[in-house]
Protein backbone atom coordinates (compact mmCIF):
# COMPACT_ATOMS: atom_id res chain seq x y z
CA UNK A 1 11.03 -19.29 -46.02
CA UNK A 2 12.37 -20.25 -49.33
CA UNK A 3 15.59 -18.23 -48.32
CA UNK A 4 16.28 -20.01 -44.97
CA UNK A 5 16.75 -23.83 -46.70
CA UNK A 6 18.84 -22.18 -49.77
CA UNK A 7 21.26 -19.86 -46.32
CA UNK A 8 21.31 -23.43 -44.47
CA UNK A 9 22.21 -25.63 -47.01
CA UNK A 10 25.09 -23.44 -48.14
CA UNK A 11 26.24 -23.30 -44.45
CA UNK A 12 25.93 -27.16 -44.68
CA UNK A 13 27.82 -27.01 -47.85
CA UNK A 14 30.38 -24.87 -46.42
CA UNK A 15 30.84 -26.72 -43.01
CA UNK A 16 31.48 -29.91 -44.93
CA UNK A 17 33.74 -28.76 -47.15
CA UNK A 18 35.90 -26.90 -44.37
CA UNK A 19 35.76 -30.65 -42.71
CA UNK A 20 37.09 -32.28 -46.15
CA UNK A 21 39.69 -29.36 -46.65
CA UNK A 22 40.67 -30.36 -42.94
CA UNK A 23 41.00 -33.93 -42.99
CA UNK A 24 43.23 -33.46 -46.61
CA UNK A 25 45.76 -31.14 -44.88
CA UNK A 26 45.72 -33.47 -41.72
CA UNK A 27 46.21 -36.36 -44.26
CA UNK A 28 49.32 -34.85 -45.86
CA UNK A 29 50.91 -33.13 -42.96
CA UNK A 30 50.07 -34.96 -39.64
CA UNK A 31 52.03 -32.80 -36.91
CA UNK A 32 49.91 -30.02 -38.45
CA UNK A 33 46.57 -31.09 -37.40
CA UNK A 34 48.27 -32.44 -33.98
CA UNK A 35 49.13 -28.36 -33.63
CA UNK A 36 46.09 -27.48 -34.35
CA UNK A 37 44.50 -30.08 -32.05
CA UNK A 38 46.33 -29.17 -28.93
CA UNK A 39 45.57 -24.99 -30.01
CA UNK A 40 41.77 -26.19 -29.61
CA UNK A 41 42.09 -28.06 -26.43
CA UNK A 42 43.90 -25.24 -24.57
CA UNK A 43 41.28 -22.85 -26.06
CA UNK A 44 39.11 -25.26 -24.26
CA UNK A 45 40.80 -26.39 -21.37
């Protein structure tokens, strides 16, 4: 039981700090993250 918190708060961890590392690049190069936005949506769409 103890092991499940400790997997899911590193997953947590790890999903936030994939969203930080995100927003940075999309902070310093814009068209980048526009890229990678339209990628998504025609992954989706």
């Amino acid at each position: 039981m103890i092991m499940t918190t400790r997997v899911l708060r590193i997953m947590g961890a790890a999903t936030l700090a994939a969203a930080l590392v995100l927003g940075f690049i999309g902070y310093l190069q814009p068209g980048f993250m526009v890229d990678l936005t339209n990628m998504v949506l025609a992954w989706c769409g």
